[in-house]
N, C-alpha and C. Protein backbone atom coordinates (compact mmCIF):
# COMPACT_ATOMS: atom_id res chain seq x y z
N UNK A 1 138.24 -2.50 123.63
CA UNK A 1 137.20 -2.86 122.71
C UNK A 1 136.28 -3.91 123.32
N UNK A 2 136.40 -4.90 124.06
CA UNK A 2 136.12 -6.18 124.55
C UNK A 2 135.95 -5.61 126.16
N UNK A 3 134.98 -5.66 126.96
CA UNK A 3 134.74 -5.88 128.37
C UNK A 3 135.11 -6.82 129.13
N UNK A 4 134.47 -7.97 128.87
CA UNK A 4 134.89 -9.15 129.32
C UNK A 4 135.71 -10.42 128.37
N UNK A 5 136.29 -11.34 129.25
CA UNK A 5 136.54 -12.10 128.04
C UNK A 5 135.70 -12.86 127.44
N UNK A 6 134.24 -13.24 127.83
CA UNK A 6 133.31 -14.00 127.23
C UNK A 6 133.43 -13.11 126.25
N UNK A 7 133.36 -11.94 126.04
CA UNK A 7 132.72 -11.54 125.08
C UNK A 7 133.80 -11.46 123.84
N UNK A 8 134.92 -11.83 124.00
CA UNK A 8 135.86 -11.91 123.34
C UNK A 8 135.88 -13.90 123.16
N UNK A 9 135.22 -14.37 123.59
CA UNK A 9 135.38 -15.75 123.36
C UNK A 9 134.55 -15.64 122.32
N UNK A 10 132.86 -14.99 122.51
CA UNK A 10 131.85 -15.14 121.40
C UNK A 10 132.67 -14.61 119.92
N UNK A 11 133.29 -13.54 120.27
CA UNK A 11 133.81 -13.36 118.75
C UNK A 11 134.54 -13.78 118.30
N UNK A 12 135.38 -14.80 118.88
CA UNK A 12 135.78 -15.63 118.43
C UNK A 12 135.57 -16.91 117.59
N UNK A 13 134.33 -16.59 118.29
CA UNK A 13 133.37 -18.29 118.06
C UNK A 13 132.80 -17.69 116.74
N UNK A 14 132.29 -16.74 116.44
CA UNK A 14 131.63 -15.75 115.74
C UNK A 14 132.58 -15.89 114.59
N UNK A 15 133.56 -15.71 114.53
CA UNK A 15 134.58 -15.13 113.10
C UNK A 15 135.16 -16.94 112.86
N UNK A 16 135.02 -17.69 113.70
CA UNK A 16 135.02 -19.21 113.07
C UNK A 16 134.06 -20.13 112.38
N UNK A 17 132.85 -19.61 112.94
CA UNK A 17 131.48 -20.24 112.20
C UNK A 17 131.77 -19.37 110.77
N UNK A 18 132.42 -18.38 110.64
CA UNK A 18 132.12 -17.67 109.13
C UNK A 18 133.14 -18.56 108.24
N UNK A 19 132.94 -18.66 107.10
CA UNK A 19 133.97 -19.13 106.10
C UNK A 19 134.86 -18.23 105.49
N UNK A 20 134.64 -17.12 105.51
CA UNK A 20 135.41 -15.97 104.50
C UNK A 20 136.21 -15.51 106.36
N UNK A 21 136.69 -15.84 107.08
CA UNK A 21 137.67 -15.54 108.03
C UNK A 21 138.95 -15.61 107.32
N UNK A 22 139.47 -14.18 107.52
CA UNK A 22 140.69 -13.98 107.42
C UNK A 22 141.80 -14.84 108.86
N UNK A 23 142.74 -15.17 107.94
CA UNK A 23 143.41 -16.10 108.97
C UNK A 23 144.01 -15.15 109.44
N UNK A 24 145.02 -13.93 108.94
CA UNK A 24 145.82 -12.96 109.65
C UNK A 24 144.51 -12.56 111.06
N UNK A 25 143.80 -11.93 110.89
CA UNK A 25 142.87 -11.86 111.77
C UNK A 25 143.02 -12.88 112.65
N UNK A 26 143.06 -14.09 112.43
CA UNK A 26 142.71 -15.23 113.63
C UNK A 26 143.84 -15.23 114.27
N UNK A 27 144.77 -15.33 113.62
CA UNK A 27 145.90 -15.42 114.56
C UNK A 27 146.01 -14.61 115.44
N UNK A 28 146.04 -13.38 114.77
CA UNK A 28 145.86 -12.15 115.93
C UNK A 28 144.82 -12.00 116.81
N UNK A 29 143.62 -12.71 116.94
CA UNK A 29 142.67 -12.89 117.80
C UNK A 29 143.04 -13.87 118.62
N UNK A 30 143.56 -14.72 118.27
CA UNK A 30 144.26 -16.05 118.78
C UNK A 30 145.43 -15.35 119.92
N UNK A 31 145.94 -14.99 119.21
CA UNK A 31 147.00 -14.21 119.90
C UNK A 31 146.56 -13.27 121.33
N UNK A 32 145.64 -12.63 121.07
CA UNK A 32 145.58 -11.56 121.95
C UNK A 32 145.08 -12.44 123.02
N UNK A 33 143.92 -13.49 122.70
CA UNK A 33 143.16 -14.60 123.64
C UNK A 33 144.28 -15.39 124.61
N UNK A 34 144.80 -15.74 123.93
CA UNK A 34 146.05 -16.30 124.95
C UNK A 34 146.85 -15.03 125.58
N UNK A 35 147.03 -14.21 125.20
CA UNK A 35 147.49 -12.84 125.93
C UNK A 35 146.65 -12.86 127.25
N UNK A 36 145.67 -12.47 127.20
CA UNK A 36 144.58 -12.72 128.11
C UNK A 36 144.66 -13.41 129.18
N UNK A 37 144.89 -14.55 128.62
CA UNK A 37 145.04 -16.12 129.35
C UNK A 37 145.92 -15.86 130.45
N UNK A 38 147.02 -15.53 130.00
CA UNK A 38 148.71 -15.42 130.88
C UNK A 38 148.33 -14.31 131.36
N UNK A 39 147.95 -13.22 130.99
CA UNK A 39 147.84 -12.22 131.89
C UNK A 39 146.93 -12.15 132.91
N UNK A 40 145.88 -13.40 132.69
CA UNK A 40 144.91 -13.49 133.90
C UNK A 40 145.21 -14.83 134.43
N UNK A 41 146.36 -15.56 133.86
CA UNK A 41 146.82 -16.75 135.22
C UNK A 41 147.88 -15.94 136.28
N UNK A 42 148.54 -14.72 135.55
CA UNK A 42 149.80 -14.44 136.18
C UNK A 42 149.04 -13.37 137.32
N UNK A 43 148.18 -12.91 137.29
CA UNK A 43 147.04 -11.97 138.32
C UNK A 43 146.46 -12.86 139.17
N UNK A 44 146.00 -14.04 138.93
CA UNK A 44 145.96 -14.95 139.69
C UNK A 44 146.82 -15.96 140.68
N UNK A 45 148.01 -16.35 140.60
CA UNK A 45 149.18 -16.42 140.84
C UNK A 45 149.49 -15.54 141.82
N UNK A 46 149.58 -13.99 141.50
CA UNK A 46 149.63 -13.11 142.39
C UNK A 46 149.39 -12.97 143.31
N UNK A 47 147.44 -13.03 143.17
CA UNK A 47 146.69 -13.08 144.54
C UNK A 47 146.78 -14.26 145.49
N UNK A 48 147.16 -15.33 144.43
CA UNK A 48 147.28 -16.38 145.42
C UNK A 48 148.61 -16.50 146.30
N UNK A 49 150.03 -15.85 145.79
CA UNK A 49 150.83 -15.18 146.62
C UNK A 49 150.45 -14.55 147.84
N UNK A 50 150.15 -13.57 147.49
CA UNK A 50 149.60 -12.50 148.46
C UNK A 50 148.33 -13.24 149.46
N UNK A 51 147.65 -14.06 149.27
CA UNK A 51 146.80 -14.77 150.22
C UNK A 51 147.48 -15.59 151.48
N UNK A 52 148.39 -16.32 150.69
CA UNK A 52 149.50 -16.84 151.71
C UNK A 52 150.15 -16.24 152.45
N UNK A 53 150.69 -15.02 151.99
CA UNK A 53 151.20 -13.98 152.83
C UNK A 53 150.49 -13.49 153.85
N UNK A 54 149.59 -13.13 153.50
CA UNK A 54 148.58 -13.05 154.50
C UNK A 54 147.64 -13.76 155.73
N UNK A 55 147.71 -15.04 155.12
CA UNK A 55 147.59 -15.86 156.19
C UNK A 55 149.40 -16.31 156.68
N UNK A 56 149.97 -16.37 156.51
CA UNK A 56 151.51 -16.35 157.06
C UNK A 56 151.12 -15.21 158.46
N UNK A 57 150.81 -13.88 157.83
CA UNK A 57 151.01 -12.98 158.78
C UNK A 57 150.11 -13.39 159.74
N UNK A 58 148.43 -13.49 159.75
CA UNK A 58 147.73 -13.73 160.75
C UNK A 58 148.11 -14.48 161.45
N UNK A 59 148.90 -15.80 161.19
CA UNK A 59 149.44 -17.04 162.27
C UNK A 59 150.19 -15.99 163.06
N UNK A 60 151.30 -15.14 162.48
CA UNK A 60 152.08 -14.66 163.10
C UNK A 60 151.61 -13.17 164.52
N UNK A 61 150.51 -12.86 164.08
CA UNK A 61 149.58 -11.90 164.50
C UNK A 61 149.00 -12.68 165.69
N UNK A 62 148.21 -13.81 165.36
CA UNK A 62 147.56 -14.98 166.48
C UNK A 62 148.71 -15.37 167.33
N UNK A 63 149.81 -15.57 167.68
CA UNK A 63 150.61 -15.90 168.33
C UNK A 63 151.11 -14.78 168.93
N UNK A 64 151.37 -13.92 168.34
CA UNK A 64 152.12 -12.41 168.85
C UNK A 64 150.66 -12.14 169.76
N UNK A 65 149.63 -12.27 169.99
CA UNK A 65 148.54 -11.72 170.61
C UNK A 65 147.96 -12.96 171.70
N UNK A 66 148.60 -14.19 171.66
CA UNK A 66 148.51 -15.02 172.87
C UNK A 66 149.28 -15.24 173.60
N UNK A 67 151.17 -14.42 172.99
CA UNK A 67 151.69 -14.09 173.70
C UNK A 67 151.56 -12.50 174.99
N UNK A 68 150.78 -11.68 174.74
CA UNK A 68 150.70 -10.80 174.83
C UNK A 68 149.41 -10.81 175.71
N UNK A 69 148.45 -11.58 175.42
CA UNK A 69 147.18 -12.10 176.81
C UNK A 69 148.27 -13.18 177.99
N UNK A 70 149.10 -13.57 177.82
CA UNK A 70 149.87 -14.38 178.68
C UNK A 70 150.29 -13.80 179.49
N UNK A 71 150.94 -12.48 178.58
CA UNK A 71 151.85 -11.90 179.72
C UNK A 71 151.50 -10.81 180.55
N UNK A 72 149.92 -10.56 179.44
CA UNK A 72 149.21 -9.68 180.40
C UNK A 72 148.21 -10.60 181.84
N UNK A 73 148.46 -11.53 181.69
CA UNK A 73 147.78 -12.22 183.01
C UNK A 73 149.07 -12.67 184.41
N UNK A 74 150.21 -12.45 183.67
CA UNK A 74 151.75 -12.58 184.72
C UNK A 74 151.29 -11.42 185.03
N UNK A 75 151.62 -10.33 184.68
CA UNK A 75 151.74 -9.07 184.84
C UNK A 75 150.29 -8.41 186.03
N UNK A 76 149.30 -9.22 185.48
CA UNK A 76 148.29 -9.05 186.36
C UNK A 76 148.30 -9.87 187.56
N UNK A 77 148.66 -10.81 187.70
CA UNK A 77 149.01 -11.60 188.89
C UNK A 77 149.97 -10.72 189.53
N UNK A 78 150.98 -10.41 189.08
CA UNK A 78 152.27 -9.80 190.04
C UNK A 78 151.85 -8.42 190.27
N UNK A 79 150.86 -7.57 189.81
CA UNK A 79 150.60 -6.39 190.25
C UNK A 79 149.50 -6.76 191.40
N UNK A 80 148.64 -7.72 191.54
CA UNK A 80 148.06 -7.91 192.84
C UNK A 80 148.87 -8.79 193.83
N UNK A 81 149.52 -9.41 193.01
CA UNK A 81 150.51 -9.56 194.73
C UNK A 81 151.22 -9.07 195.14
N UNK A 82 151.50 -8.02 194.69
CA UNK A 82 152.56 -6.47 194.99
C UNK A 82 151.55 -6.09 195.66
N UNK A 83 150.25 -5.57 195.46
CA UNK A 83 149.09 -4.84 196.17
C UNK A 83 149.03 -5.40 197.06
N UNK A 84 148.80 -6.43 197.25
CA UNK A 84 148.39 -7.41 198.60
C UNK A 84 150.17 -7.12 199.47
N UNK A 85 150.72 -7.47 199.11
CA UNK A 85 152.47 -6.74 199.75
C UNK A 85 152.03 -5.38 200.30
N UNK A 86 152.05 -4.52 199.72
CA UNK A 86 151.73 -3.36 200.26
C UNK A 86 151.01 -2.80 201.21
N UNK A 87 149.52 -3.38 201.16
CA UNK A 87 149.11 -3.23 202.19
C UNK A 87 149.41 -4.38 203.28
N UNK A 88 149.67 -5.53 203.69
CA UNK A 88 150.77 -6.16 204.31
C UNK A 88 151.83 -5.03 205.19
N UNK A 89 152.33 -4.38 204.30
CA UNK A 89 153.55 -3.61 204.80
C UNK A 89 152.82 -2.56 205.13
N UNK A 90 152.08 -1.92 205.10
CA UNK A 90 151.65 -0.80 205.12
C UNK A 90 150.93 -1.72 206.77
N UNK A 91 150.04 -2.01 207.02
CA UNK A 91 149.51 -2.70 207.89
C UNK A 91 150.57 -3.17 209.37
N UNK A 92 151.55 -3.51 208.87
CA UNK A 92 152.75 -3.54 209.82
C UNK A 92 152.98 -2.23 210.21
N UNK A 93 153.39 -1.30 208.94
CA UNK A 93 154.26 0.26 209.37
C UNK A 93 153.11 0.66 210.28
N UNK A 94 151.73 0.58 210.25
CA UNK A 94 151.32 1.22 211.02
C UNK A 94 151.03 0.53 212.37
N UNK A 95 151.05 -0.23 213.01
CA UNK A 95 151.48 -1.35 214.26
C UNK A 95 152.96 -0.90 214.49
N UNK A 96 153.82 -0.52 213.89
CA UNK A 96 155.32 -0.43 214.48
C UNK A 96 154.98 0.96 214.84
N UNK A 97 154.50 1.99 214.04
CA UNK A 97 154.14 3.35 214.54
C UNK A 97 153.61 4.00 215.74
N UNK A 98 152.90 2.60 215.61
CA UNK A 98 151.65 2.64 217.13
C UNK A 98 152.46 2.63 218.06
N UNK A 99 153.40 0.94 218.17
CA UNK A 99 154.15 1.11 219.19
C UNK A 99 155.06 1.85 219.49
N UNK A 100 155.63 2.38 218.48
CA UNK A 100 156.89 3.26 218.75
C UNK A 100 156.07 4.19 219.61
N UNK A 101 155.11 5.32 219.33
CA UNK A 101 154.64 5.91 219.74
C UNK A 101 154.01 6.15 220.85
N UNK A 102 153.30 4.86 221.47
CA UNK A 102 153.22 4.55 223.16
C UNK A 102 154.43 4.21 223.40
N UNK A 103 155.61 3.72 223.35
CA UNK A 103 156.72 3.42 224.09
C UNK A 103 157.48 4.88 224.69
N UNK A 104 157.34 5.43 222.96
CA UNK A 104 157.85 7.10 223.09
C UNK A 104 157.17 7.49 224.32
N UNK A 105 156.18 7.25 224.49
CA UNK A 105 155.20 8.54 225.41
C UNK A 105 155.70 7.65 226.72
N UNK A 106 155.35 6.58 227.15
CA UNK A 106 155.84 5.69 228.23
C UNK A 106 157.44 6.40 228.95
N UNK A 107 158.37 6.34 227.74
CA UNK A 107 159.73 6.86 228.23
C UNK A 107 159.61 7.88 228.41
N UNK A 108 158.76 8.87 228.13
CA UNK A 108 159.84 10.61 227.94
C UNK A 108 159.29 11.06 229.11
N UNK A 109 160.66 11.04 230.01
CA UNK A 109 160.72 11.87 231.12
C UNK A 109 160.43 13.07 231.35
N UNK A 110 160.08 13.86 230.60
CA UNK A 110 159.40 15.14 230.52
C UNK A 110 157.98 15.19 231.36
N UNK A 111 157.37 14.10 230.75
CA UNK A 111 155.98 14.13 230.85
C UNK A 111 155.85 13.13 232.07
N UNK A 112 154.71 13.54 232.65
CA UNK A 112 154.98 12.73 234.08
C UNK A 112 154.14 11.50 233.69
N UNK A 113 154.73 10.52 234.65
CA UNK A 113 154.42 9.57 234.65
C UNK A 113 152.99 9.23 235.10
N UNK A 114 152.11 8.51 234.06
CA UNK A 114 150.57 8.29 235.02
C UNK A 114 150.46 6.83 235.84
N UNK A 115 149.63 7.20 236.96
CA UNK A 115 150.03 6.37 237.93
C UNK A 115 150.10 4.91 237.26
N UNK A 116 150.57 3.82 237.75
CA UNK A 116 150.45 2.40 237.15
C UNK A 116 149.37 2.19 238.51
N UNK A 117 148.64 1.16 237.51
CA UNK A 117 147.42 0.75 238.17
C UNK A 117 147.73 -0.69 238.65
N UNK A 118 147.57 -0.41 240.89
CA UNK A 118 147.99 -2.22 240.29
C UNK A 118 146.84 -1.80 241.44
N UNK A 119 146.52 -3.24 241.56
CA UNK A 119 145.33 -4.48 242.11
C UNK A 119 145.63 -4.94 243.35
């Protein structure tokens, strides 16, 4: 019947300026007005629950996500110094290859020997 509660305040205000107000009526207007009341402190209450909760969670969200830039910057450090390792090693294997490979050719008696150059 009522939209808002102003508009349930005016008729209130409305059926008190009259003199011929039925009191059963008031009470029960009375009544429902405080109905109102509690049912829009206890909705309020609610949200203000639920706000806290919610900022509860974001702290918990903000931390879970500066843990997680942290460990993505370990993680990024140790994957370029693995890279930098690698080619390191890779850079060696191929210097040990080299030499193996002239030493190989140096030894194998198969293949004749080219003259040594001396001075």
């Amino acid at each position: 019947m009522y939209s808002t509660p102003k508009n349930i305040l005016n008729h209130i205000l409305s059926l008190l300026q009259q003199r011929c107000a039925d009191p059963k009526k008031l009470a029960v207007l009375s009544f429902s007005l405080l109905a109102v009341i509690l049912l829009q402190l206890l909705c309020i209450s609610y949200l203000i629950v639920q706000v806290v909760e919610l900022k509860n969670l974001s702290h918990i969200q903000e931390f879970r996500i500066a843990q997680l830039e942290q460990d993505y910057n370990n993680y990024n450090n140790l994957l370029y110094s693995l890279n930098e390792s690698v080619q390191d090693i890779q850079k060696k294997w191929t210097d040990i290859n080299f030499r193996v490979l002239r030493n190989t050719w140096r030894l194998d008696p198969s293949q004749p020997q080219p003259p040594s150059q001396t001075q």
